[in-house]
N, C-alpha and C. Protein backbone atom coordinates (compact mmCIF):
# COMPACT_ATOMS: atom_id res chain seq x y z
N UNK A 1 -30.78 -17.72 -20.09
CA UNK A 1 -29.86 -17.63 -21.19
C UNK A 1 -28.86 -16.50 -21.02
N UNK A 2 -29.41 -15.71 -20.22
CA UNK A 2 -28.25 -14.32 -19.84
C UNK A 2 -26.95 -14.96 -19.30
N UNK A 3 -26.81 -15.97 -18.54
CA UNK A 3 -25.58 -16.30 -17.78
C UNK A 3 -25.01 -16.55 -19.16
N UNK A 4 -25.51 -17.69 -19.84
CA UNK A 4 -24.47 -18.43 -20.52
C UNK A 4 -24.16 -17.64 -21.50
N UNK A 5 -24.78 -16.05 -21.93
CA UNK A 5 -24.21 -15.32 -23.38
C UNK A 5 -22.68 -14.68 -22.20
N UNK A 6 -23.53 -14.41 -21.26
CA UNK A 6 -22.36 -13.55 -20.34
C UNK A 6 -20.88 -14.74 -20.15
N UNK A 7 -20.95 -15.68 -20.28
CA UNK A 7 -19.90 -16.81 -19.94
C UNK A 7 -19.36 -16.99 -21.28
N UNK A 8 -20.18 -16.73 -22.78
CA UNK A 8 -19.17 -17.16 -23.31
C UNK A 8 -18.52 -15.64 -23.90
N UNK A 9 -19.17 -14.75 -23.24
CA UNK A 9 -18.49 -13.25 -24.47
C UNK A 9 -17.09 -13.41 -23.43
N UNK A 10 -17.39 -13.65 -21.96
CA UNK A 10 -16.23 -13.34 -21.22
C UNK A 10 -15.02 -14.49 -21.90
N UNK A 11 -15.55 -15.28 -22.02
CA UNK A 11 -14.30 -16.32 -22.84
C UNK A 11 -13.96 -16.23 -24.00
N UNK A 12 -14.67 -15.56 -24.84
CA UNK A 12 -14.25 -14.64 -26.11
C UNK A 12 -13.51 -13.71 -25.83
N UNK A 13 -13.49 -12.83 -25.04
CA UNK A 13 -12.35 -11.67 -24.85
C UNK A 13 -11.29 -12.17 -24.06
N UNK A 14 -11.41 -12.99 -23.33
CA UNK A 14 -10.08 -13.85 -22.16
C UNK A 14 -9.26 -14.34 -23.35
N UNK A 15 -9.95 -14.77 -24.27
CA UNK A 15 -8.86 -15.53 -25.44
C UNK A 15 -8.47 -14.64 -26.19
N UNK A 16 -9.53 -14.27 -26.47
CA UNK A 16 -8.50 -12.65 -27.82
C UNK A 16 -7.93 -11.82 -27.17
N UNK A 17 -7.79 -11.94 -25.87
CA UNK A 17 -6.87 -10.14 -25.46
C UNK A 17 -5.15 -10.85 -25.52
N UNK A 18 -4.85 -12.06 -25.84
CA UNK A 18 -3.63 -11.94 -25.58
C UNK A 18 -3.01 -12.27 -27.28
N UNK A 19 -4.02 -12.86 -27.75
CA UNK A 19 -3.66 -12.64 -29.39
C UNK A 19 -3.70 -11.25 -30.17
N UNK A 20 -5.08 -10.56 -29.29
CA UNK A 20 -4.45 -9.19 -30.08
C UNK A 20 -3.30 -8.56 -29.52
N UNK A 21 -2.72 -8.48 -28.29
CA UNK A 21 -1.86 -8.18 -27.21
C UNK A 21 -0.53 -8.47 -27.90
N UNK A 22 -0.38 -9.75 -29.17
CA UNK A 22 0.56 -10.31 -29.77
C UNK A 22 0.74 -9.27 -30.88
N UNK A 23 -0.25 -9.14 -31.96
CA UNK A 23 -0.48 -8.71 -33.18
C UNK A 23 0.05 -7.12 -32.82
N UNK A 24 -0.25 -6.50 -31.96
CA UNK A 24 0.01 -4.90 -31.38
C UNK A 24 1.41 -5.10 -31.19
N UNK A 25 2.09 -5.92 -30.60
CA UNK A 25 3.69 -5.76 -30.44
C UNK A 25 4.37 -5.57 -31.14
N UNK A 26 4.23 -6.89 -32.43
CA UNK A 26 5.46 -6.97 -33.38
C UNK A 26 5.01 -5.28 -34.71
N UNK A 27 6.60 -4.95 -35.07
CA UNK A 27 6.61 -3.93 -35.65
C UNK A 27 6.29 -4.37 -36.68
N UNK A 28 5.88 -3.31 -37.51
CA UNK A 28 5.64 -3.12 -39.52
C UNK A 28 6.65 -3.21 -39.61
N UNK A 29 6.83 -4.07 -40.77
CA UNK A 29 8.19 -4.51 -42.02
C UNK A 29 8.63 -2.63 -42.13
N UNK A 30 8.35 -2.16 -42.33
CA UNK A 30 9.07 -0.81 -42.80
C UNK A 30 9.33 0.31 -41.77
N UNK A 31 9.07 -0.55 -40.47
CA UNK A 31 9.61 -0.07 -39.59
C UNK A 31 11.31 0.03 -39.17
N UNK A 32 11.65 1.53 -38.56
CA UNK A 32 12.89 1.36 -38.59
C UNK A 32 13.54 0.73 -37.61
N UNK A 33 14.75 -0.83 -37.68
CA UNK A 33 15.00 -1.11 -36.57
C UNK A 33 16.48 -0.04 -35.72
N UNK A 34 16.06 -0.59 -34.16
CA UNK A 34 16.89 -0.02 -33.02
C UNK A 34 18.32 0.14 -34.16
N UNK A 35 19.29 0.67 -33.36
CA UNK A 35 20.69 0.52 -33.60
C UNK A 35 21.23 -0.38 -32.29
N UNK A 36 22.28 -1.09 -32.81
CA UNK A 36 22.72 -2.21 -31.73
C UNK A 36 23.49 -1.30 -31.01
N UNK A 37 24.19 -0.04 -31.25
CA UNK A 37 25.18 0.26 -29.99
C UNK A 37 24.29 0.97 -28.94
N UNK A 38 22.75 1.25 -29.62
CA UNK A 38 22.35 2.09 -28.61
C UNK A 38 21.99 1.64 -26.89
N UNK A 39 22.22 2.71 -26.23
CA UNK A 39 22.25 2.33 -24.64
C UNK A 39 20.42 1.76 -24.36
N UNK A 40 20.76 0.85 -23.63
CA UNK A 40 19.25 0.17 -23.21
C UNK A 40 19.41 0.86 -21.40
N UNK A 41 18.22 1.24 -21.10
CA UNK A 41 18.01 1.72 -20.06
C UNK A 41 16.93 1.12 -19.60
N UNK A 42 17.31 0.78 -17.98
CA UNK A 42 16.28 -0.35 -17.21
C UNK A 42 15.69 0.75 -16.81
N UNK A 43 13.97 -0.39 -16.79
CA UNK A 43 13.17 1.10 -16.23
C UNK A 43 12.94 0.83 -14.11
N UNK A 44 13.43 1.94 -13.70
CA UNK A 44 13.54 1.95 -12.33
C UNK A 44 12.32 2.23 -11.63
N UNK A 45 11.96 1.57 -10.50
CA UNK A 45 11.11 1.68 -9.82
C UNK A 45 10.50 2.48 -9.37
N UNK A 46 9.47 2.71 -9.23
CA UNK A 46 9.15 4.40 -8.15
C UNK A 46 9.22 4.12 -6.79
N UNK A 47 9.12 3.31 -6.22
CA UNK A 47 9.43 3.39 -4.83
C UNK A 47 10.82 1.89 -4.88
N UNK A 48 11.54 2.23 -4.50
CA UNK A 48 13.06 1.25 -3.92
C UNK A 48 12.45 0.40 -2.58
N UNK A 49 13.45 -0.28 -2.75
CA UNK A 49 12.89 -1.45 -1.28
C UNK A 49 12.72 -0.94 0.01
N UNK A 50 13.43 0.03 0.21
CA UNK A 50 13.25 0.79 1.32
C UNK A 50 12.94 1.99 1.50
N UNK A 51 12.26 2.51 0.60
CA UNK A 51 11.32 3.58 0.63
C UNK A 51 9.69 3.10 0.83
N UNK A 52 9.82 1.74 1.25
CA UNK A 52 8.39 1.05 1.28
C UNK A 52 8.02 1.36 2.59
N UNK A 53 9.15 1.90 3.78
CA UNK A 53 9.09 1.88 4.92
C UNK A 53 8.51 3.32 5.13
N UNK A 54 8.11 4.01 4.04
CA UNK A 54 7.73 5.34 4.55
C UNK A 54 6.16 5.14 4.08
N UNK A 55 6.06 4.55 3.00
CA UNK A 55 4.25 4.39 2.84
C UNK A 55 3.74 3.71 3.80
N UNK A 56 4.67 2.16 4.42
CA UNK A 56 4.20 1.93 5.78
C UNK A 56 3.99 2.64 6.89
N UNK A 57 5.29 3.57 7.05
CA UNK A 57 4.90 4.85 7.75
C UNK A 57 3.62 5.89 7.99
N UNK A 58 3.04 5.82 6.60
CA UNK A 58 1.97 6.75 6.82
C UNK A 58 0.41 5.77 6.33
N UNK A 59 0.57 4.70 5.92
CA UNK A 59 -0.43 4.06 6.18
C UNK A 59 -0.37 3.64 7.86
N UNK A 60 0.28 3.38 8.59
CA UNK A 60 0.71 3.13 10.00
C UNK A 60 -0.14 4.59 10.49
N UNK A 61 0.39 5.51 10.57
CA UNK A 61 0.09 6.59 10.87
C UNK A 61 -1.25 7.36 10.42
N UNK A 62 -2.02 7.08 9.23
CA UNK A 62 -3.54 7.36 9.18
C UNK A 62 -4.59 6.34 9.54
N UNK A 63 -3.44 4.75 10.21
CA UNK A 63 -4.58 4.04 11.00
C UNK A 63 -4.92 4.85 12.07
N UNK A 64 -3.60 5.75 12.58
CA UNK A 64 -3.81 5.95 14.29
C UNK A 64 -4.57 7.20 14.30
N UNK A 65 -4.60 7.85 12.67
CA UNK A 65 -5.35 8.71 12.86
C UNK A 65 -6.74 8.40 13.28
N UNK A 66 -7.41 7.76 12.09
CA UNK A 66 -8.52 7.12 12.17
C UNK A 66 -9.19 6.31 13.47
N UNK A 67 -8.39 5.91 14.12
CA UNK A 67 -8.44 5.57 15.63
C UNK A 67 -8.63 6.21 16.98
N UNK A 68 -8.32 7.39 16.77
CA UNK A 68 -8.16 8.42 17.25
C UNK A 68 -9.44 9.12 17.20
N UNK A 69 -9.54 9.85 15.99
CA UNK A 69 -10.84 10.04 15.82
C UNK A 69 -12.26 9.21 16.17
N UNK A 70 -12.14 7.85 16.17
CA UNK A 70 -12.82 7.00 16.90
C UNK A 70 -13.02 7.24 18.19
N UNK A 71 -12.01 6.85 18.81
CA UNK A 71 -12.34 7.48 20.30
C UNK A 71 -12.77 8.62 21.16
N UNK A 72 -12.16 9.75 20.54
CA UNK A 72 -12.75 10.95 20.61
C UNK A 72 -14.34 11.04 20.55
N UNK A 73 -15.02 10.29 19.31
CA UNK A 73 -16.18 10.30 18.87
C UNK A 73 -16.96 9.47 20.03
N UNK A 74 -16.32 7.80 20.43
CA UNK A 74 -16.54 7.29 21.57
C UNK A 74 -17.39 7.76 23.08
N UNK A 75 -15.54 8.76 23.41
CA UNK A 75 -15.60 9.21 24.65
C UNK A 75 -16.57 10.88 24.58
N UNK A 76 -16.72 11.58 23.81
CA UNK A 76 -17.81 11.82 23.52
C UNK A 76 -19.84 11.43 23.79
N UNK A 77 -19.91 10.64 23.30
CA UNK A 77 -20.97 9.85 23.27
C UNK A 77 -21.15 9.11 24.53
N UNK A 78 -19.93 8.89 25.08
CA UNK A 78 -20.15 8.18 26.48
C UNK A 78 -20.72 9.09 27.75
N UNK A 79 -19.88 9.94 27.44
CA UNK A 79 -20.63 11.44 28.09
C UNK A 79 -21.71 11.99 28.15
N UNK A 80 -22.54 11.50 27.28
CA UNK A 80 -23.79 11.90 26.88
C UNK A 80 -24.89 10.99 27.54
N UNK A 81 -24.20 9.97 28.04
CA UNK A 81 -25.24 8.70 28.02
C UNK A 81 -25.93 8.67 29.57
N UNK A 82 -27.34 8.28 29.77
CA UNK A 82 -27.34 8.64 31.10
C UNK A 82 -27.24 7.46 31.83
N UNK A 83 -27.18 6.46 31.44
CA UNK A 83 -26.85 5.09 31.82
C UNK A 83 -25.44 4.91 32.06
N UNK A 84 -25.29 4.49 33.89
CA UNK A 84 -23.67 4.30 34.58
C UNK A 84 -22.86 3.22 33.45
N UNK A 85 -23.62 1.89 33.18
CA UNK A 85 -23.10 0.76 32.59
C UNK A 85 -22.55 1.17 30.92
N UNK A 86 -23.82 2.19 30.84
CA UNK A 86 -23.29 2.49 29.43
C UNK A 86 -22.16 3.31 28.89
N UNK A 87 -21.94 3.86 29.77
CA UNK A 87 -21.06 4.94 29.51
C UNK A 87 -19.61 4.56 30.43
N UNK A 88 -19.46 3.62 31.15
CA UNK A 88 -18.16 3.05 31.19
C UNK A 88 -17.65 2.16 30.18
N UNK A 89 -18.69 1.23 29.37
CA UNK A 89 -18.79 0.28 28.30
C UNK A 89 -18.07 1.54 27.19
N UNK A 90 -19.17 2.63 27.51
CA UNK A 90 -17.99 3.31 26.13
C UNK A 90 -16.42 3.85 26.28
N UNK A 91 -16.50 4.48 27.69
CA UNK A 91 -15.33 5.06 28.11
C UNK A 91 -14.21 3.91 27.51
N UNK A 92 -14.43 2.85 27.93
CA UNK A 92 -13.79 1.71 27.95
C UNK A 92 -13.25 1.65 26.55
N UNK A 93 -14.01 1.43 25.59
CA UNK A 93 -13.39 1.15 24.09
C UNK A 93 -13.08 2.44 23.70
N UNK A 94 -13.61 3.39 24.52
CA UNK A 94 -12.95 4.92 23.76
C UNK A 94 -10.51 4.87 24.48
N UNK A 95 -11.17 3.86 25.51
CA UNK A 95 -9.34 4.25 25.96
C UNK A 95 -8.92 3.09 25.23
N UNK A 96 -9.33 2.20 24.69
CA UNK A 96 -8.61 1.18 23.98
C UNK A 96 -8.21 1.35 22.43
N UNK A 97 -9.04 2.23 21.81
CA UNK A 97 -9.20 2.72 20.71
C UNK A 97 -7.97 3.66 21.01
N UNK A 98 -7.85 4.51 22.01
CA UNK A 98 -7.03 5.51 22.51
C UNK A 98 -5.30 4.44 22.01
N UNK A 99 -5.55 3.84 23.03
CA UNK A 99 -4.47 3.05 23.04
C UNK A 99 -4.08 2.15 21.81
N UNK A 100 -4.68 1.90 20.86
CA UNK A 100 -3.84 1.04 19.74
C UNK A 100 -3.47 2.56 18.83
N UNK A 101 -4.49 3.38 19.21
CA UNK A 101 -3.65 4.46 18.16
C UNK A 101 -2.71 4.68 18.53
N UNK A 102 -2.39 5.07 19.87
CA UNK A 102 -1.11 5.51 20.03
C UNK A 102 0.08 3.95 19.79
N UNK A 103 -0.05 3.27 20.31
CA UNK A 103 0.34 2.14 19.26
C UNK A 103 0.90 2.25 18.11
N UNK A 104 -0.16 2.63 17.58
CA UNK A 104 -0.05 2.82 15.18
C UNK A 104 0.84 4.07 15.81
N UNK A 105 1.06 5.58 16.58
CA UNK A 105 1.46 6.24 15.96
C UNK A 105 3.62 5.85 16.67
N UNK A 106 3.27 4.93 16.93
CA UNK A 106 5.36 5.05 17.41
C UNK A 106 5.23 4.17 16.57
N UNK A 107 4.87 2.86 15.89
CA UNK A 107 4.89 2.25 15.15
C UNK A 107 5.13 2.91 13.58
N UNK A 108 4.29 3.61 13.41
CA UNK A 108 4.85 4.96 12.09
C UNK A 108 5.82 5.77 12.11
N UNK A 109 6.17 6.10 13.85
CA UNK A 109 7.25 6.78 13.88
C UNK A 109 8.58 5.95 13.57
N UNK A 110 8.63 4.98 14.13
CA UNK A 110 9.76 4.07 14.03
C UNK A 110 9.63 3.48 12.51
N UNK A 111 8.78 3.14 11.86
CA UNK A 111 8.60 2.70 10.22
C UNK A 111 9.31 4.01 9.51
N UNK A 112 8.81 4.82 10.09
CA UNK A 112 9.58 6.44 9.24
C UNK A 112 11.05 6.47 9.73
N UNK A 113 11.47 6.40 10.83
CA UNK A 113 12.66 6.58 11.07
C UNK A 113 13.74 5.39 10.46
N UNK A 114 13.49 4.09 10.51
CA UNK A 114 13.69 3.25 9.62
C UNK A 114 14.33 3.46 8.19
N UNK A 115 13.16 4.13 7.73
CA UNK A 115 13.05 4.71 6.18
C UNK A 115 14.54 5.74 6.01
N UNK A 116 14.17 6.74 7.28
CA UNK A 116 15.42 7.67 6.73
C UNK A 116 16.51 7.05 7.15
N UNK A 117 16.91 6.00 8.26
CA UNK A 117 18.63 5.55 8.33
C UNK A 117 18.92 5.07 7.21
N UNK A 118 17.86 3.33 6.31
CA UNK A 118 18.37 3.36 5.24
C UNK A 118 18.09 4.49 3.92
N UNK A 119 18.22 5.28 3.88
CA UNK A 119 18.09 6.82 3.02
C UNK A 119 19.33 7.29 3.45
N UNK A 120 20.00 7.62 4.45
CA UNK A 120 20.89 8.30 4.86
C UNK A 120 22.22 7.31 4.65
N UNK A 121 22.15 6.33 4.95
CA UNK A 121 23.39 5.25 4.58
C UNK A 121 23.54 4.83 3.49
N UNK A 122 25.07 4.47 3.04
CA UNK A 122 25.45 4.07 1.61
C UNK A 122 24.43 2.94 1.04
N UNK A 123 24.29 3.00 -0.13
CA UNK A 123 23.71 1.65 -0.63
C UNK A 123 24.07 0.49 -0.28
N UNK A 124 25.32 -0.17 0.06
CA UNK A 124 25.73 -1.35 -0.05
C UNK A 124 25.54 -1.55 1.65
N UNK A 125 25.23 -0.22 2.40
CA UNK A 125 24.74 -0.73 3.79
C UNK A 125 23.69 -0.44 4.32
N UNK A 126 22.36 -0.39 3.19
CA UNK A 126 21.54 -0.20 3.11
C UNK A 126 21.01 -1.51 2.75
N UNK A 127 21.29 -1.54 1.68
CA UNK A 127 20.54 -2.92 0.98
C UNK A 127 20.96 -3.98 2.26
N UNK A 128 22.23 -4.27 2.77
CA UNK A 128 22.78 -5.60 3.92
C UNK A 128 21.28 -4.86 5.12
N UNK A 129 21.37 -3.49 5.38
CA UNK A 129 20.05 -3.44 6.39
C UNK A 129 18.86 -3.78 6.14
N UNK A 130 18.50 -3.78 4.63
CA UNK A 130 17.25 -3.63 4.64
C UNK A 130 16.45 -5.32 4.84
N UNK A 131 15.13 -5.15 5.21
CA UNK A 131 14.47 -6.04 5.81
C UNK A 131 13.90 -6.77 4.79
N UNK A 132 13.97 -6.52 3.13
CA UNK A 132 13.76 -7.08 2.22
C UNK A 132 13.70 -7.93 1.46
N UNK A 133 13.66 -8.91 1.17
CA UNK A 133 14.40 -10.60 0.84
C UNK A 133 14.24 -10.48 -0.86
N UNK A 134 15.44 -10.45 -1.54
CA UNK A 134 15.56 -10.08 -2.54
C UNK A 134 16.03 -11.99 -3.42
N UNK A 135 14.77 -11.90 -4.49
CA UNK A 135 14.46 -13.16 -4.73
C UNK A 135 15.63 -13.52 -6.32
């Protein structure tokens, strides 16, 4: 009987959150309305279309961290091992690990550098650069 109390409270609140969601919007009658000349202000984004290229940047760049640190930890451990097979098996994924980080890190470099040409160029040749598909 636990599922089905749990199935229907969840369909009790799925239905009331958008009726109370209604009732919370509209104002009290003795509320004061807007003035029509007043200025309406759009609310702006925190990150712009091409400032996306810098969080890619550093998500890019704490993969290669993280990768990095992998291998290190790897080639480490491979060192340790007294087995020939085993410790080329590690060497091995410790330089491959090596290698996609360094990978992630020109890949962040170039995502960052990206970021600052469109930053540094006018808007209207920014937005024609950017890689964005604006719907």
């Amino acid at each position: 009987m636990a599922p089905s109390r749990l199935v229907s409270t969840a369909l009790v609140v799925a239905l009331g959150l958008p009726i109370t969601a209604v009732a919370e919007e509209s104002p009290p009658a003795d509320a004061p309305t807007a003035a029509v000349d007043a200025p309406v202000r759009a609310s702006t984004p925190v990150l712009h279309g091409h400032r996306y290229a810098f969080v890619a940047g550093g998500v890019l760049a704490l993969g290669g961290l993280g990768l990095g640190f992998f291998a290190q930890g790897e080639a480490k451990r491979a060192q340790g091992l007294a087995s020939a097979r085993d410790a080329r098996v590690g060497m091995d994924r410790a330089k491959a690990a090596s290698a996609t980080a360094n990978v992630l890190y020109v890949a962040a470099g170039a995502a960052v550098l990206y970021g600052l040409v469109l930053e540094l160029l006018p808007d209207e040749a920014a937005d024609a650069a950017s890689l964005t598909y604006h719907f």
